[in-house]
C-alpha atoms as a PDB file:
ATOM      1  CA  UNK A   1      87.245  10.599  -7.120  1.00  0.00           C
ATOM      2  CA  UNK A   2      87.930   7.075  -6.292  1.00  0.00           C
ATOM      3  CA  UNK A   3      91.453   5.445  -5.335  1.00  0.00           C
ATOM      4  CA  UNK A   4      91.135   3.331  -8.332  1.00  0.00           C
ATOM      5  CA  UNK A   5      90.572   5.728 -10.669  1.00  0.00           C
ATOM      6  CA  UNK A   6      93.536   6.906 -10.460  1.00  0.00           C
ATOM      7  CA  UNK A   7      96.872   5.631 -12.589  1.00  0.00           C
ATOM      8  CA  UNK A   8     100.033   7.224 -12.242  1.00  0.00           C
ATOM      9  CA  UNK A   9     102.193   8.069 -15.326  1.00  0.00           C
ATOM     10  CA  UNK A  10     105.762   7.172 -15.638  1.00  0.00           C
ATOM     11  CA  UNK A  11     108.082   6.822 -12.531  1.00  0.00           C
ATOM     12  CA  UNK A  12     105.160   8.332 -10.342  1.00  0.00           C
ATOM     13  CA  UNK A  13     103.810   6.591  -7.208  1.00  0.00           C
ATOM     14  CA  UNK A  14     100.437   7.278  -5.619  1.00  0.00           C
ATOM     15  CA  UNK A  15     100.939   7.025  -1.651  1.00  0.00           C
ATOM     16  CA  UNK A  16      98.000   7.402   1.051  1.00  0.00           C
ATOM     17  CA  UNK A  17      99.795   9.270   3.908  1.00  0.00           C
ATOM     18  CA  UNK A  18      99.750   7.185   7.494  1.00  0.00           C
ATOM     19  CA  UNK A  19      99.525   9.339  10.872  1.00  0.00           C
ATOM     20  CA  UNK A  20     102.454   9.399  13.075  1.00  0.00           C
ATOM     21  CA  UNK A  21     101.237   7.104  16.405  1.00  0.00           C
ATOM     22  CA  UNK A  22     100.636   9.674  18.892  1.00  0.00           C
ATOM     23  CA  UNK A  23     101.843   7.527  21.350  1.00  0.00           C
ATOM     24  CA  UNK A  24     104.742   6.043  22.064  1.00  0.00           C
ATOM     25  CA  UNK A  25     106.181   1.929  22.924  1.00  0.00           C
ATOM     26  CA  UNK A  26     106.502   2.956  26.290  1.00  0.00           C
ATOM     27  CA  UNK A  27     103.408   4.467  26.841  1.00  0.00           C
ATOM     28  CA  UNK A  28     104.006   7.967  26.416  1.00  0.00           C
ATOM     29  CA  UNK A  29     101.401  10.439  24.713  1.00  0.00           C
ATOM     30  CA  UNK A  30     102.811  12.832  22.315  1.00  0.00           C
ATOM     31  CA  UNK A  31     101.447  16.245  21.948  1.00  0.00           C
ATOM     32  CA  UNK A  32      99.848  17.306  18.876  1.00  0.00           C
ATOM     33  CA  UNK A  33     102.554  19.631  18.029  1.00  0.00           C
ATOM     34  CA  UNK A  34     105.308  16.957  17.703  1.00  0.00           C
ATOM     35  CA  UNK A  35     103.764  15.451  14.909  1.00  0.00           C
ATOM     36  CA  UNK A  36     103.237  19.262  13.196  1.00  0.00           C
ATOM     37  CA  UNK A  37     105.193  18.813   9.998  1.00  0.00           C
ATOM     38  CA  UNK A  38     103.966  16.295   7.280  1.00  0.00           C
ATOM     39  CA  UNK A  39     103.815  12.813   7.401  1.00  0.00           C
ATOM     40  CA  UNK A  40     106.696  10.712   6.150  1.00  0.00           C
ATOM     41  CA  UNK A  41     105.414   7.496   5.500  1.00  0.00           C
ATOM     42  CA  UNK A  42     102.803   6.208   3.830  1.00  0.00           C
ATOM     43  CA  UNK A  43     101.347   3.121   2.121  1.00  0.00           C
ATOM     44  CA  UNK A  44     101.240   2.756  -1.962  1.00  0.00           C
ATOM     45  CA  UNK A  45      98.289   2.880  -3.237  1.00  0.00           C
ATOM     46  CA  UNK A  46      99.127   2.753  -7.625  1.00  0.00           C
ATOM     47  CA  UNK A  47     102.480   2.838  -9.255  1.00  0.00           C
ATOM     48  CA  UNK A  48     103.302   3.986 -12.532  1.00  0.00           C
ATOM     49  CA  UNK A  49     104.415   2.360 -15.491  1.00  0.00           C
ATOM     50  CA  UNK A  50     108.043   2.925 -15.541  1.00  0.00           C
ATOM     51  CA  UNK A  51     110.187  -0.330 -15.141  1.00  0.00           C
ATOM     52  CA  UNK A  52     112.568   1.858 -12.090  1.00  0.00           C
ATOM     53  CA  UNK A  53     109.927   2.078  -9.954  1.00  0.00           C
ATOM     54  CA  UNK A  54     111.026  -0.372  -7.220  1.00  0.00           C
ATOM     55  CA  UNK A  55     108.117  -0.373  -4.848  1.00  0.00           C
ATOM     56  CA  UNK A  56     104.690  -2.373  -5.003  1.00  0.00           C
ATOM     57  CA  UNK A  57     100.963  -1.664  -4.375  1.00  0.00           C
ATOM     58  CA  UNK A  58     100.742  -2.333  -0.926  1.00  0.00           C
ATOM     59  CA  UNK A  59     104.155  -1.655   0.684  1.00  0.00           C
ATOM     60  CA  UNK A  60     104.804   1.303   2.982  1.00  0.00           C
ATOM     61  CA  UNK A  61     107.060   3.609   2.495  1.00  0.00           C
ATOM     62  CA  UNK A  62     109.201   6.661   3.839  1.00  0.00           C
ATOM     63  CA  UNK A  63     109.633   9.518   1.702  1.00  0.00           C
ATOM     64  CA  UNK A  64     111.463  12.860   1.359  1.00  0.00           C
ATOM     65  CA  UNK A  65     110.244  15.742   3.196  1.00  0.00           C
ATOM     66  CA  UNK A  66     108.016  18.489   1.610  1.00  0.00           C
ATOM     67  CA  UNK A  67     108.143  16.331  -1.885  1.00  0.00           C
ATOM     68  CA  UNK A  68     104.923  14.767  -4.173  1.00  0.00           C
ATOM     69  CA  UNK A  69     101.983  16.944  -4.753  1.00  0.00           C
ATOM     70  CA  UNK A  70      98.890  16.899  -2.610  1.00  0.00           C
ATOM     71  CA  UNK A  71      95.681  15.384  -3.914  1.00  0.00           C
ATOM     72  CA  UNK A  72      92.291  14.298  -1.795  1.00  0.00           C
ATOM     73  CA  UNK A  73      90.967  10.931  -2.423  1.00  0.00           C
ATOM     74  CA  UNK A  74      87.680  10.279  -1.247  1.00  0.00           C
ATOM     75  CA  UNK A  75      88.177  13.040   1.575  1.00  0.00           C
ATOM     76  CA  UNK A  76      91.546  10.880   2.385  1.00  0.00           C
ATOM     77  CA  UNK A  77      95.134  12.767   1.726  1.00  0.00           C
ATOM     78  CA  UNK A  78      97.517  11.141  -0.924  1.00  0.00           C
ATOM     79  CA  UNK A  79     100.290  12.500  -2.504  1.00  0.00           C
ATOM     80  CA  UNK A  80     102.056  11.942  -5.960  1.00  0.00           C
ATOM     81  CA  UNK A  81     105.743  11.141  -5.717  1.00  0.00           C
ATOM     82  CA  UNK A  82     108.254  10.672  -8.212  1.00  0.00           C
ATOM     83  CA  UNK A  83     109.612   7.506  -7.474  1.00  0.00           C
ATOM     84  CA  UNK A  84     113.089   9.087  -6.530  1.00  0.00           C
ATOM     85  CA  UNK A  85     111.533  10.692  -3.551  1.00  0.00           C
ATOM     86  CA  UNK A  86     110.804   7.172  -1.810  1.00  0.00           C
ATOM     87  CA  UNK A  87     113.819   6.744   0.663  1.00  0.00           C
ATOM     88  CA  UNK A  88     113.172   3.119   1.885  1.00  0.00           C
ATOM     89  CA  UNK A  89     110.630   0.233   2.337  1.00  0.00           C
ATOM     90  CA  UNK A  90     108.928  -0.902   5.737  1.00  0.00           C
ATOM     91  CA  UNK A  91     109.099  -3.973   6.312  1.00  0.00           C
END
């Protein structure tokens, strides 16, 4: 499966997860355990068609915990959100 084959329906968002930097601003390397649970950001790859979604293609985004459904795109993890789960734009 390619990214672009893929649509969402309604007020679904497809998002490509982004790793938590295992380092920090000050130099400081994190261990592999801090960054254990599930990512919480992620960049949008599709939206669906639903005029409520309020994020773009492109943007990244912070999400609920635990919510969307996991898919693998071209060996890369996505999920499926409902467009309620996205918490805030990074900007």
């Amino acid at each position: 499966m390619q990214k672009e084959s893929i649509k969402p329906l309604g007020e679904n968002v497809l998002v490509k997860l982004v790793k938590a930097n295992q380092k920090t601003k000050s130099g400081i390397f994190l261990p592999e355990n801090v960054n254990a649970d599930r990512p919480q950001e992620g960049k949008v790859l599709a939206v669906g068609d639903s005029e409520k979604i309020q994020v773009k293609k492109g943007q990244s985004v912070i999400f609920a915990k635990y919510s969307g459904t996991e898919i693998k795109i071209a060996g890369e993890e996505c999920l499926i959100l409902k467009a309620e789960d996205i918490l805030a734009v990074v900007e």
